[in-house]
PDB file of N, CA and C in Angstrom:
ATOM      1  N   UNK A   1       1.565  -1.047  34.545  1.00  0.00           N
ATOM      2  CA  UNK A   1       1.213  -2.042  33.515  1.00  0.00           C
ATOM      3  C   UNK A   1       0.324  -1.418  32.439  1.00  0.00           C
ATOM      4  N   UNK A   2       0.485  -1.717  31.134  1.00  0.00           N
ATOM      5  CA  UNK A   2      -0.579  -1.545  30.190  1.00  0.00           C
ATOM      6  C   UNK A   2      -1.742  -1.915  30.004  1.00  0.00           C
ATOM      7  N   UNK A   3      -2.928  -1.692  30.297  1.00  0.00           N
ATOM      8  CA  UNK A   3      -4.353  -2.489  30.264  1.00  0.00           C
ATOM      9  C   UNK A   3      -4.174  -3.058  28.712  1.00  0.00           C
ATOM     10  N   UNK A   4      -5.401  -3.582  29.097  1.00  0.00           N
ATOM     11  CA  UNK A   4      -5.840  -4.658  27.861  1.00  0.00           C
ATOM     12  C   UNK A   4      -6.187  -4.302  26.933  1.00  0.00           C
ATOM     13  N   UNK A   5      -6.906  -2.636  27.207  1.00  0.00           N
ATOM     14  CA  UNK A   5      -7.789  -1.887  26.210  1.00  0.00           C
ATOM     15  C   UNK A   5      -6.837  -1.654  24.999  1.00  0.00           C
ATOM     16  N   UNK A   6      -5.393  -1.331  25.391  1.00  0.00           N
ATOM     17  CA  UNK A   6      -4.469  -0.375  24.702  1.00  0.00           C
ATOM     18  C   UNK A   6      -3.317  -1.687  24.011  1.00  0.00           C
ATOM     19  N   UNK A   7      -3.636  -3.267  24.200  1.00  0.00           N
ATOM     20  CA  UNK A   7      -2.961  -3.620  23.825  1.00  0.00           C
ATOM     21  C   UNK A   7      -3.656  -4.086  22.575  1.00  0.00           C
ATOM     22  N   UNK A   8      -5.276  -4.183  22.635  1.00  0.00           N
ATOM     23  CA  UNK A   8      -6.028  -4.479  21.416  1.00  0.00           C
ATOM     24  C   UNK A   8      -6.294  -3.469  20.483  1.00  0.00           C
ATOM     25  N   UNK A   9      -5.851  -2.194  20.690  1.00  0.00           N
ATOM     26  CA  UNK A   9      -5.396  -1.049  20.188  1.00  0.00           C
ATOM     27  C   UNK A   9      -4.291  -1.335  19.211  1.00  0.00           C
ATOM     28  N   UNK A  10      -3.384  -1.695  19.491  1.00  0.00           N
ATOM     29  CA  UNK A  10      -2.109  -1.943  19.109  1.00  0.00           C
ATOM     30  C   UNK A  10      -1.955  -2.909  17.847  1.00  0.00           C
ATOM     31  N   UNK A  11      -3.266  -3.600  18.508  1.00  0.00           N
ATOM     32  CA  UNK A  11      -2.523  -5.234  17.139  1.00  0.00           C
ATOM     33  C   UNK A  11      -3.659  -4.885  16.475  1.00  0.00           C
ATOM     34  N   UNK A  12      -4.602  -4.059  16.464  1.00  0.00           N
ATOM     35  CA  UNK A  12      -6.076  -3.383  15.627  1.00  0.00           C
ATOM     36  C   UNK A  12      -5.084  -2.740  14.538  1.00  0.00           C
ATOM     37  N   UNK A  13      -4.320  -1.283  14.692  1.00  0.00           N
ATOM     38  CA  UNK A  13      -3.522  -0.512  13.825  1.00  0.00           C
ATOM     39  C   UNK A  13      -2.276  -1.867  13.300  1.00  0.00           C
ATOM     40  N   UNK A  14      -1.822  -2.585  13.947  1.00  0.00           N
ATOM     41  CA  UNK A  14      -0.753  -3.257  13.049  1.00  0.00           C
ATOM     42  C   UNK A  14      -1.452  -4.175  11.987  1.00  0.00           C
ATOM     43  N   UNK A  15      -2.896  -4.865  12.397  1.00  0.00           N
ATOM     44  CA  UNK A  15      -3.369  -5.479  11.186  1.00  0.00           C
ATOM     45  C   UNK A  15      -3.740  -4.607  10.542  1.00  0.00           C
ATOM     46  N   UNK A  16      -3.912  -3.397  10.441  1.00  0.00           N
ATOM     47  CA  UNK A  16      -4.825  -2.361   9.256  1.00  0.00           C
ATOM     48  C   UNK A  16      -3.274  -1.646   8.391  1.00  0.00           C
ATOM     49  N   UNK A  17      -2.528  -1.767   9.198  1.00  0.00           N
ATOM     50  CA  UNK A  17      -0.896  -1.524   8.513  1.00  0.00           C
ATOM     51  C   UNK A  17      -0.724  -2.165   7.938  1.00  0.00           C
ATOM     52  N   UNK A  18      -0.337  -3.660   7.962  1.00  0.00           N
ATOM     53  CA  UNK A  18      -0.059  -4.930   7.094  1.00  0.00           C
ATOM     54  C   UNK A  18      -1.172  -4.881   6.199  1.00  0.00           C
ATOM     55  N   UNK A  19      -2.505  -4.919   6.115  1.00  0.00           N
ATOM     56  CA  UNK A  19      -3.248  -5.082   5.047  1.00  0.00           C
ATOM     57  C   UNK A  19      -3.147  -4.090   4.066  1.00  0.00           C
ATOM     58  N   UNK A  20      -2.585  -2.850   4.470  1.00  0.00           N
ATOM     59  CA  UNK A  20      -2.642  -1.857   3.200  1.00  0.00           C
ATOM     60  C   UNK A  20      -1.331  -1.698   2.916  1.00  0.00           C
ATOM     61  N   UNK A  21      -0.554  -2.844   3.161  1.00  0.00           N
ATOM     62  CA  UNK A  21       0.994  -2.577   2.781  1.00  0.00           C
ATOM     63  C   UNK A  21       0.281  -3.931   1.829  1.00  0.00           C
ATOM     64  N   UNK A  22      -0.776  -5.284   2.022  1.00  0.00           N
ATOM     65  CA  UNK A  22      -0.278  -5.858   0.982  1.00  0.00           C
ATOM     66  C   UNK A  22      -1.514  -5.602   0.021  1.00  0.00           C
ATOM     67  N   UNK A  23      -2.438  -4.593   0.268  1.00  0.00           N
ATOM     68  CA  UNK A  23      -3.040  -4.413  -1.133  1.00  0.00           C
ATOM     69  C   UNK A  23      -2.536  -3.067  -1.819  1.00  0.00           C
ATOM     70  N   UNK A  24      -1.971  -2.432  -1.252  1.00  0.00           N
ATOM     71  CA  UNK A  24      -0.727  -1.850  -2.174  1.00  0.00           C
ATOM     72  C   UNK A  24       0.340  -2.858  -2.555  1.00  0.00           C
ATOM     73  N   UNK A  25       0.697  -3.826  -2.570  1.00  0.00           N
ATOM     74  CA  UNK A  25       1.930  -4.490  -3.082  1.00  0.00           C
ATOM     75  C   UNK A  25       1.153  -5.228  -3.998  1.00  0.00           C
ATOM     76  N   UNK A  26      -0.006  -5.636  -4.138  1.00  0.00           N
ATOM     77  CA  UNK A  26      -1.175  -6.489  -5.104  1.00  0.00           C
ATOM     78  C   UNK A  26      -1.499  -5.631  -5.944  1.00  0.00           C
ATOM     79  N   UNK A  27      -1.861  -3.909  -5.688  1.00  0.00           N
ATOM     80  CA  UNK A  27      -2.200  -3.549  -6.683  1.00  0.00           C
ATOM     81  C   UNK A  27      -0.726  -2.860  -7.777  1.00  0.00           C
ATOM     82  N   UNK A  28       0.335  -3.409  -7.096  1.00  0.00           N
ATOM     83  CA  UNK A  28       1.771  -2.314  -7.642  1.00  0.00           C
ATOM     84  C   UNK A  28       1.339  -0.985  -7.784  1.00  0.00           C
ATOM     85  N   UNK A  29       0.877  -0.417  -6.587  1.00  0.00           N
ATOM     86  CA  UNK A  29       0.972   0.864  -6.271  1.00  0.00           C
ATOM     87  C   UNK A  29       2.292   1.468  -5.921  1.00  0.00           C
ATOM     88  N   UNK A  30       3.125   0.388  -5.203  1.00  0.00           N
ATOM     89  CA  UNK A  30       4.565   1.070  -5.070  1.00  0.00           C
ATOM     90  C   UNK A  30       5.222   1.180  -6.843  1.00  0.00           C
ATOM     91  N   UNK A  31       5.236   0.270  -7.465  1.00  0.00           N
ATOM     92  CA  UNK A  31       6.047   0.450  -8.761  1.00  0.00           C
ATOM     93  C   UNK A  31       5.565   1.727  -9.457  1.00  0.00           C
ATOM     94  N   UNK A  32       4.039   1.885  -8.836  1.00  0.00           N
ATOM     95  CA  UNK A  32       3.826   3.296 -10.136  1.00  0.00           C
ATOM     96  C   UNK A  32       4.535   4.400  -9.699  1.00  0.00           C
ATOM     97  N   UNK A  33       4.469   4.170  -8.078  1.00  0.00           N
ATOM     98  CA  UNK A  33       5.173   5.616  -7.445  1.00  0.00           C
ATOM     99  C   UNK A  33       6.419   5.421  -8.095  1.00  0.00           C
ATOM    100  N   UNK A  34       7.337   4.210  -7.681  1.00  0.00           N
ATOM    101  CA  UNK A  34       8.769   4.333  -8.560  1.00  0.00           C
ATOM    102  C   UNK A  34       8.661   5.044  -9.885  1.00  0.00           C
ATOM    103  N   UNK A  35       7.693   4.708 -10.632  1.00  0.00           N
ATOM    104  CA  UNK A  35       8.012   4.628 -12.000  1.00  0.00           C
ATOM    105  C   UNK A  35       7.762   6.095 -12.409  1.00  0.00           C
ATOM    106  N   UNK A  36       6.820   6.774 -11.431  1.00  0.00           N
ATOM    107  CA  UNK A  36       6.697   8.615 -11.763  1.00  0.00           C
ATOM    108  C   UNK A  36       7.651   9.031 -12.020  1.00  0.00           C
ATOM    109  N   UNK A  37       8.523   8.701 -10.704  1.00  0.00           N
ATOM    110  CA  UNK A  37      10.447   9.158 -10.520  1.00  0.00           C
ATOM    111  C   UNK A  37      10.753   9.340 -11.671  1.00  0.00           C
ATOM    112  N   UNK A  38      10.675   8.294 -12.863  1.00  0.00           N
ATOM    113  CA  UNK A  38      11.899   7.934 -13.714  1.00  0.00           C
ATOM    114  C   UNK A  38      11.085   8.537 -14.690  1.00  0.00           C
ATOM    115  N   UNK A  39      10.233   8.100 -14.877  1.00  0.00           N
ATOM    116  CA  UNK A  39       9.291   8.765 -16.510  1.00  0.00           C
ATOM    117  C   UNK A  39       7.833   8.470 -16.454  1.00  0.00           C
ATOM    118  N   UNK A  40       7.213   9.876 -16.732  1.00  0.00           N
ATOM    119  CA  UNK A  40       5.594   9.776 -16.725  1.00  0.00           C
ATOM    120  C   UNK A  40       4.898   9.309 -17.665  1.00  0.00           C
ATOM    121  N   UNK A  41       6.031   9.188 -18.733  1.00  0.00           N
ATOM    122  CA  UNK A  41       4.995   7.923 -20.065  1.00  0.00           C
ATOM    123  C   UNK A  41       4.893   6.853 -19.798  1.00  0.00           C
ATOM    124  N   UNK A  42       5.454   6.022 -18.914  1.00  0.00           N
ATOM    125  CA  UNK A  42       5.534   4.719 -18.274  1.00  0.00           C
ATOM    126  C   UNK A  42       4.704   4.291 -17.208  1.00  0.00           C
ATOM    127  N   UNK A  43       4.063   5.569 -16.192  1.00  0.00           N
ATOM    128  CA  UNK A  43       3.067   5.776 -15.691  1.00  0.00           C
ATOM    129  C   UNK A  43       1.991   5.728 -16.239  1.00  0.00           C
ATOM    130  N   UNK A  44       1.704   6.389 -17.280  1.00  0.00           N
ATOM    131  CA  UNK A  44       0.917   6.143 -18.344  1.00  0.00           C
ATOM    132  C   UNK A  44      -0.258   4.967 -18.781  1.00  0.00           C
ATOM    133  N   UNK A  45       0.875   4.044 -19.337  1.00  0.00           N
ATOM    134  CA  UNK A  45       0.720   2.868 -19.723  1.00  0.00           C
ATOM    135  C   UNK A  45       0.531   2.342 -18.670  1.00  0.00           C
ATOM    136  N   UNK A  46       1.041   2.260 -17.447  1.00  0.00           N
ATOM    137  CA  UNK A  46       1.165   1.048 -16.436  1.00  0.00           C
ATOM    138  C   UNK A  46      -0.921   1.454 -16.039  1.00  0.00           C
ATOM    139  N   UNK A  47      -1.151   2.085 -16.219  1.00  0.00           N
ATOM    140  CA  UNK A  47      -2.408   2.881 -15.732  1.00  0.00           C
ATOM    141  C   UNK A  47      -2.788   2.244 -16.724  1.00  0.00           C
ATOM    142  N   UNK A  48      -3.398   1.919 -18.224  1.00  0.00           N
ATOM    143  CA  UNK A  48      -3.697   1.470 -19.288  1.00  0.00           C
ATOM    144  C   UNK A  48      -3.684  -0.246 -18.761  1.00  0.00           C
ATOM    145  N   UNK A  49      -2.729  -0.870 -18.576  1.00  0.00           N
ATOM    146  CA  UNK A  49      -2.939  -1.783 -18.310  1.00  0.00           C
ATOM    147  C   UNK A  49      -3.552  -2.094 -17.056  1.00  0.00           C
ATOM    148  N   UNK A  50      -3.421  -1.592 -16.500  1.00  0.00           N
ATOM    149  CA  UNK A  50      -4.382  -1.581 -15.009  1.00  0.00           C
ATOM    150  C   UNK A  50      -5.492  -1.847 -15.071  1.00  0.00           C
ATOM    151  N   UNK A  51      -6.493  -1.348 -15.886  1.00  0.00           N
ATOM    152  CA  UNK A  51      -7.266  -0.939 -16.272  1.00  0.00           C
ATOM    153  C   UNK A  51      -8.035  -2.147 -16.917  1.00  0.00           C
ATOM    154  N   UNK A  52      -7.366  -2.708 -17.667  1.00  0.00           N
ATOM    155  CA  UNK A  52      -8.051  -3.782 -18.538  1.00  0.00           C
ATOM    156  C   UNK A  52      -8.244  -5.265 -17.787  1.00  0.00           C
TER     157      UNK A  52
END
């Protein structure tokens, strides 16, 4: 059987997973990564508006 220690282990790392999946999705940290891909002047700006 799994003790108890290792199951509050478990749901400790899955809430610290979910929270930085949604303050990366709040701050559109994923879109800037997309947006490097395609063009770094668009990165740019998205940073400019960030900002303000």
């Amino acid at each position: 059987m799994i003790k108890k220690g290792l199951y509050l282990w478990f749901i400790y790392f899955i809430v610290i997973f979910l929270l930085t999946i949604c303050i990366l999705v709040k701050t559109n940290y994923y879109e800037l990564i997309n947006v490097r891909l395609y063009d770094e002047r668009l990165i740019y700006n998205n940073f400019i508006i960030f900002e303000k």
